[in-house]
Protein backbone atom coordinates (compact mmCIF):
# COMPACT_ATOMS: atom_id res chain seq x y z
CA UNK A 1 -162.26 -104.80 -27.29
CA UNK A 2 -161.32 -101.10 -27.51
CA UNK A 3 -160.86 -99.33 -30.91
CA UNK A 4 -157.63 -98.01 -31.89
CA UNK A 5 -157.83 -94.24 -31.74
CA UNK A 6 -154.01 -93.00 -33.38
CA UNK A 7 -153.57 -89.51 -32.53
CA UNK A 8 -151.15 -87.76 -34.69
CA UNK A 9 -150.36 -84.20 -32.63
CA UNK A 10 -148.09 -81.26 -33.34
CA UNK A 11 -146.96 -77.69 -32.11
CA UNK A 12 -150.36 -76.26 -31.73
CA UNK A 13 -151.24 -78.97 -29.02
CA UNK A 14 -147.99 -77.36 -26.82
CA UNK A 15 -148.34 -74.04 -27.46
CA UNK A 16 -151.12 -73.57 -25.30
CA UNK A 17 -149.07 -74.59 -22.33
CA UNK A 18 -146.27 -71.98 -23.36
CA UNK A 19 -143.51 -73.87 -25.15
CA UNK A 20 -142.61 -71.87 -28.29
CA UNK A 21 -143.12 -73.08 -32.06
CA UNK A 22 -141.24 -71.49 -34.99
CA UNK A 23 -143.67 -72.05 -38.07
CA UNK A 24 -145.48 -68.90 -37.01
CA UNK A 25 -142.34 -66.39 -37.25
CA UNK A 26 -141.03 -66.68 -40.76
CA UNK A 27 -138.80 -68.99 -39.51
CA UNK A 28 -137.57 -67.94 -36.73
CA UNK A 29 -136.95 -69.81 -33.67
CA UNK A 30 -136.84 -67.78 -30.36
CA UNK A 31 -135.21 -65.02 -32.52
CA UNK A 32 -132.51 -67.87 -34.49
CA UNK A 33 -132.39 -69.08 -37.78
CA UNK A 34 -133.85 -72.96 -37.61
CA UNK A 35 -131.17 -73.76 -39.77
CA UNK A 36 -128.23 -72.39 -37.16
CA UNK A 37 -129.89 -74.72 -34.43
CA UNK A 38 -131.78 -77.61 -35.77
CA UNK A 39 -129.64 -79.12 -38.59
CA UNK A 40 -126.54 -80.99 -38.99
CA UNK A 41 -124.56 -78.02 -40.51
CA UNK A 42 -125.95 -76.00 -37.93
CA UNK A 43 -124.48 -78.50 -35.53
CA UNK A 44 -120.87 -78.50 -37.95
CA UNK A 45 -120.94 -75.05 -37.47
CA UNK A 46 -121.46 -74.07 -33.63
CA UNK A 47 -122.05 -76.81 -31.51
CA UNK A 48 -122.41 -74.68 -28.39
CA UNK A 49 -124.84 -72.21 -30.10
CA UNK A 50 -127.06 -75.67 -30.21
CA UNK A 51 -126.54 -76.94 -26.93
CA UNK A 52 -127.24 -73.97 -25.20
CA UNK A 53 -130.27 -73.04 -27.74
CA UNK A 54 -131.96 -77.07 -26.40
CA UNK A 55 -130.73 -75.71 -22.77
CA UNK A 56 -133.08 -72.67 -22.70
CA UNK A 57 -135.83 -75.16 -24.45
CA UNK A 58 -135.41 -77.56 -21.72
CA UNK A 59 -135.51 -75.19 -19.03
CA UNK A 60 -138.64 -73.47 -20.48
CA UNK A 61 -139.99 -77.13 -20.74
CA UNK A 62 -139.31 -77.51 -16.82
CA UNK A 63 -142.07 -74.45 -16.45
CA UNK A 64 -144.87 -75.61 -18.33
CA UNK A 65 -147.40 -77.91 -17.12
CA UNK A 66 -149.89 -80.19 -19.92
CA UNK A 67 -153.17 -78.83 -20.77
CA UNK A 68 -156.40 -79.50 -21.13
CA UNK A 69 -156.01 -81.02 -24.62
CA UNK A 70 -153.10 -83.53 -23.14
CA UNK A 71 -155.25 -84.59 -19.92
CA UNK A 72 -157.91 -85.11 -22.27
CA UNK A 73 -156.07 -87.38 -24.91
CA UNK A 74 -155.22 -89.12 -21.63
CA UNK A 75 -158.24 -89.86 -19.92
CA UNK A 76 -159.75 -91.14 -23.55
CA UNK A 77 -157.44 -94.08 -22.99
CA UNK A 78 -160.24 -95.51 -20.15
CA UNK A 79 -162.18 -96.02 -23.87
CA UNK A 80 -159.76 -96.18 -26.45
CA UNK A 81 -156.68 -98.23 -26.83
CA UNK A 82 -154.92 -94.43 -26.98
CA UNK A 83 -151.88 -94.55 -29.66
CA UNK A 84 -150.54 -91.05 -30.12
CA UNK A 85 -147.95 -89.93 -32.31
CA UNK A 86 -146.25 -86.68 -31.86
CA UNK A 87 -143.98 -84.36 -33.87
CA UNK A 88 -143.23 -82.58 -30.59
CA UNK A 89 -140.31 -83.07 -28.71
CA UNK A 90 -141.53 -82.31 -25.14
CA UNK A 91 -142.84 -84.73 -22.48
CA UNK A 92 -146.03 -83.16 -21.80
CA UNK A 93 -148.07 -85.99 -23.23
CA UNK A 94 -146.31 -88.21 -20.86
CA UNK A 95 -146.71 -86.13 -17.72
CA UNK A 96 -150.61 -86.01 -18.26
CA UNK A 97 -150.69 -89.49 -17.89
CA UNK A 98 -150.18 -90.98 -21.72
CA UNK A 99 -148.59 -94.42 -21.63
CA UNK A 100 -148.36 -94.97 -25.71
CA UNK A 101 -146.36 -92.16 -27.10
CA UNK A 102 -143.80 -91.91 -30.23
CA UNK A 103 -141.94 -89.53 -30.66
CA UNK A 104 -141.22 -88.58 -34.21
CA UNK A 105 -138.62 -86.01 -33.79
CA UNK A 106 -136.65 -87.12 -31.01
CA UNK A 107 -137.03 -86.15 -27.55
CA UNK A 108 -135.91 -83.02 -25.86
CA UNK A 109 -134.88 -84.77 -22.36
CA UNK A 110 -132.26 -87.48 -24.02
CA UNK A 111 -129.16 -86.93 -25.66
CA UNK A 112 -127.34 -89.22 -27.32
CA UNK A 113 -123.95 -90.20 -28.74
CA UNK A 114 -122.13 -88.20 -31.76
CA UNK A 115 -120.14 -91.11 -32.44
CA UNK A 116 -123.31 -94.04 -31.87
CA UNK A 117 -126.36 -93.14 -32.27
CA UNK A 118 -127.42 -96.01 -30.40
CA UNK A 119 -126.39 -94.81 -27.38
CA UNK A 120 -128.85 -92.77 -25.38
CA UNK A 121 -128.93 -91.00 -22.29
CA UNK A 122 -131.45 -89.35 -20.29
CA UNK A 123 -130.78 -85.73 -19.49
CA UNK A 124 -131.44 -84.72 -15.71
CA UNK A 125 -132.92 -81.03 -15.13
CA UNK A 126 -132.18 -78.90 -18.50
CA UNK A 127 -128.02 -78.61 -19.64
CA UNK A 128 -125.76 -80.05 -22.08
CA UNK A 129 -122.15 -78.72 -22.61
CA UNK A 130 -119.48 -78.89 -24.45
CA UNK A 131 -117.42 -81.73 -23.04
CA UNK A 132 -120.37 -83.83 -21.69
CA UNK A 133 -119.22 -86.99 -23.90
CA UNK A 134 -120.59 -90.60 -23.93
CA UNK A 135 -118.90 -93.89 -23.11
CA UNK A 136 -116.94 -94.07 -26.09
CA UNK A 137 -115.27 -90.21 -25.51
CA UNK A 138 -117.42 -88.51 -28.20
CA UNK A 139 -119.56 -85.33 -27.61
CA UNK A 140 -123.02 -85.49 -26.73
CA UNK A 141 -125.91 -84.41 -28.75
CA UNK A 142 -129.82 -83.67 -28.20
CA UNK A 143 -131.35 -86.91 -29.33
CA UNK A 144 -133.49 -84.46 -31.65
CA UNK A 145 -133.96 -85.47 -35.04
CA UNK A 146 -133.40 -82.16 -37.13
CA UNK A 147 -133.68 -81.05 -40.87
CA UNK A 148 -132.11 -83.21 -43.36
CA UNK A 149 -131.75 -86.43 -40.96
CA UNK A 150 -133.69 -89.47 -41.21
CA UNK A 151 -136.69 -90.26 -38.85
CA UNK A 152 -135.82 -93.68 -37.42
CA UNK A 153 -139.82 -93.54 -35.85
CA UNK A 154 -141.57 -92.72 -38.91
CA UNK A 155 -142.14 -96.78 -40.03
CA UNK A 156 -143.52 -97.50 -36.48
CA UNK A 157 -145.57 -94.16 -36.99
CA UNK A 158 -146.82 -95.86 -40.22
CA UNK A 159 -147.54 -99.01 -38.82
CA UNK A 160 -149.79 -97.61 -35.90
CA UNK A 161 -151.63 -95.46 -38.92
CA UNK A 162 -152.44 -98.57 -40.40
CA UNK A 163 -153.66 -100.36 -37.47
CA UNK A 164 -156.42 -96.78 -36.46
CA UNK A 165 -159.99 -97.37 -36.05
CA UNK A 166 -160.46 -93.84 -35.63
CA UNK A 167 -157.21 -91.58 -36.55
CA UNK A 168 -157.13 -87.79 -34.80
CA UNK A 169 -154.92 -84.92 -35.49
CA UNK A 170 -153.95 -82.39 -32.72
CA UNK A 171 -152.22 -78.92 -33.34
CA UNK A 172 -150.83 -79.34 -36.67
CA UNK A 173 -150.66 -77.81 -40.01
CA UNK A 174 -149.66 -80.82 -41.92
CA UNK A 175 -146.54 -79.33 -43.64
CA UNK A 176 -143.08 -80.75 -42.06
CA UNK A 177 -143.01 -84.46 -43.85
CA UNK A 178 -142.25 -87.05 -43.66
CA UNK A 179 -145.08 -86.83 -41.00
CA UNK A 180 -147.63 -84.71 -42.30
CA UNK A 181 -148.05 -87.98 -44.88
CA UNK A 182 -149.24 -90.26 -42.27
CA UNK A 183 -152.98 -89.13 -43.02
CA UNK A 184 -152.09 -90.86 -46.33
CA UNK A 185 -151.64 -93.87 -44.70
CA UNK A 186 -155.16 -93.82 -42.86
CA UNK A 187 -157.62 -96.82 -44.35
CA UNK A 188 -160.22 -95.03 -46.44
CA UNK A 189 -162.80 -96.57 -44.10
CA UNK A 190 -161.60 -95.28 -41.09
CA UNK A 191 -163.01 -91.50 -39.74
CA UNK A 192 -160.78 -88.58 -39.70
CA UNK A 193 -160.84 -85.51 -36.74
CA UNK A 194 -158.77 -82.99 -37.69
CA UNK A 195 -158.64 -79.78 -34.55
CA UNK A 196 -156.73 -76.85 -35.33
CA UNK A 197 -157.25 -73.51 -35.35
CA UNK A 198 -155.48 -73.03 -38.87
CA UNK A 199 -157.02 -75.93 -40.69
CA UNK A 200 -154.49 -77.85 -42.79
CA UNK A 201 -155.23 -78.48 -46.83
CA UNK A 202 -156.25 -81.73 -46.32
CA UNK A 203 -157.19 -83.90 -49.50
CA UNK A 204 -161.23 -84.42 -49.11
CA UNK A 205 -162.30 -88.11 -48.32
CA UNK A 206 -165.55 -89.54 -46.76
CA UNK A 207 -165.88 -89.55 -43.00
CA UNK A 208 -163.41 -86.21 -42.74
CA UNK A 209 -164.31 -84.00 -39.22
CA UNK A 210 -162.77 -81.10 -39.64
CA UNK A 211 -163.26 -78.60 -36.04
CA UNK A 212 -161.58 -74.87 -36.42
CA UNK A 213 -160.66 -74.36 -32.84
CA UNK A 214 -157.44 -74.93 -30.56
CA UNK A 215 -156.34 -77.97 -29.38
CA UNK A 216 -158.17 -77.54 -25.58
CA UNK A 217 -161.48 -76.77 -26.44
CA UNK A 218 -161.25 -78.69 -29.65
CA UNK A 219 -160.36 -82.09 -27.86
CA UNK A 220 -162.76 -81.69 -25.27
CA UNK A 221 -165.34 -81.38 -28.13
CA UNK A 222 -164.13 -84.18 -29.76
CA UNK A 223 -163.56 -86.52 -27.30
CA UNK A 224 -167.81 -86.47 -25.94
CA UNK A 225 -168.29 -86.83 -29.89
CA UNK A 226 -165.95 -89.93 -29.62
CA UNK A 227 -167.57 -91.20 -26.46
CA UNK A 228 -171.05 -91.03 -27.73
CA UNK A 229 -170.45 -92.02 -31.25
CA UNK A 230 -168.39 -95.22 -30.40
CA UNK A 231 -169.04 -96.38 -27.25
């Protein structure tokens, strides 16, 4: 039987294929406040200012291809029974070949209902407007999960943490919660790799890997460890 390898991955992991992160710019996301365009009151405020901010993100998305780090999470599942969990909102894990994937914070290619948020649609090629409404007449929204809402994921995030043999984490600094406290959730018995270049403060624990290097050449390190450690 194949161990459970739960891969919690972040912004660092995407970065290298070109889609843009805001923790490294005081803030700042492609020049906007992350407030104005990825919170309810930024929403309240100017819905179009959002829609077309998720546009340019989807049509950057369109231009990036996965990288090394996300074939290699991939091909591990031929070993591992592969469970990743990611705070990103692209589908790059998905288009390198990933067939267990959750999605903490929503996914940048649905939308979904102002009105239901039950109801869900799949965006094709990268806009939203003003006016695109759902069944029931009300506008449509990114199905992005932003500051100050709940993350409807995070118990099946917790559940899958539970469940690790071996628990990884990809390009991330550990600091946007509720996520970052799924490493609390990890069985004391069970091994820790953490790979990114910025090392998160990570509470010390026995069988903790930490590896100071992106996510590429990181998980291509990491995954021979895996290989000859466990298999």
């Amino acid at each position: 039987m194949k161990k459970r390898l739960v891969v919690l991955t972040g912004a660092g992991i995407s970065a290298e294929s070109g889609i843009a992160t805001f923790r490294d710019a005081d803030g700042l996301w492609e020049g906007h406040d992350v407030m104005d365009v990825a919170s309810p009151q930024g929403w309240r405020k100017n819905p179009k200012l959002v829609l077309d901010f998720y546009n340019q993100r989807r049509k950057n998305a369109h231009t990036v291809e996965p990288n090394v780090a996300h074939k290699t999470l991939s091909e591990l599942e031929k070993d591992f029974d592969v469970r990743i969990i990611t705070q990103n909102v692209d589908n790059l894990h998905e288009r390198a070949g990933s067939t267990h994937v959750t999605h903490l914070h929503g996914k940048l290619f649905e939308c979904r209902s102002t009105l239901d948020p039950s109801l869900v649609y799949p965006i094709d090629g990268w806009e939203l407007n003003l006016g695109d409404k759902c069944e029931r007449g009300s506008q449509l929204r990114p199905n992005i999960v932003w500051f100050g809402e709940p993350v409807p994921m995070m118990e099946v995030a917790m559940e899958e943490t539970l469940q690790a043999d071996i628990f990884l984490v990809v390009g991330t600094s550990l600091v946007v919660y509720p996520a970052a406290g799924l490493v609390d959730f990890v069985p004391e018995d069970v091994p820790i790799y953490v790979v990114d270049p910025k090392l998160p403060d990570i509470r010390k624990r026995p069988n903790l890997h930490l590896y100071d290097e992106k996510a590429s050449t990181g998980m291509v390190k990491v995954a021979k460890l895996l290989r000859d450690k466990y298999l």
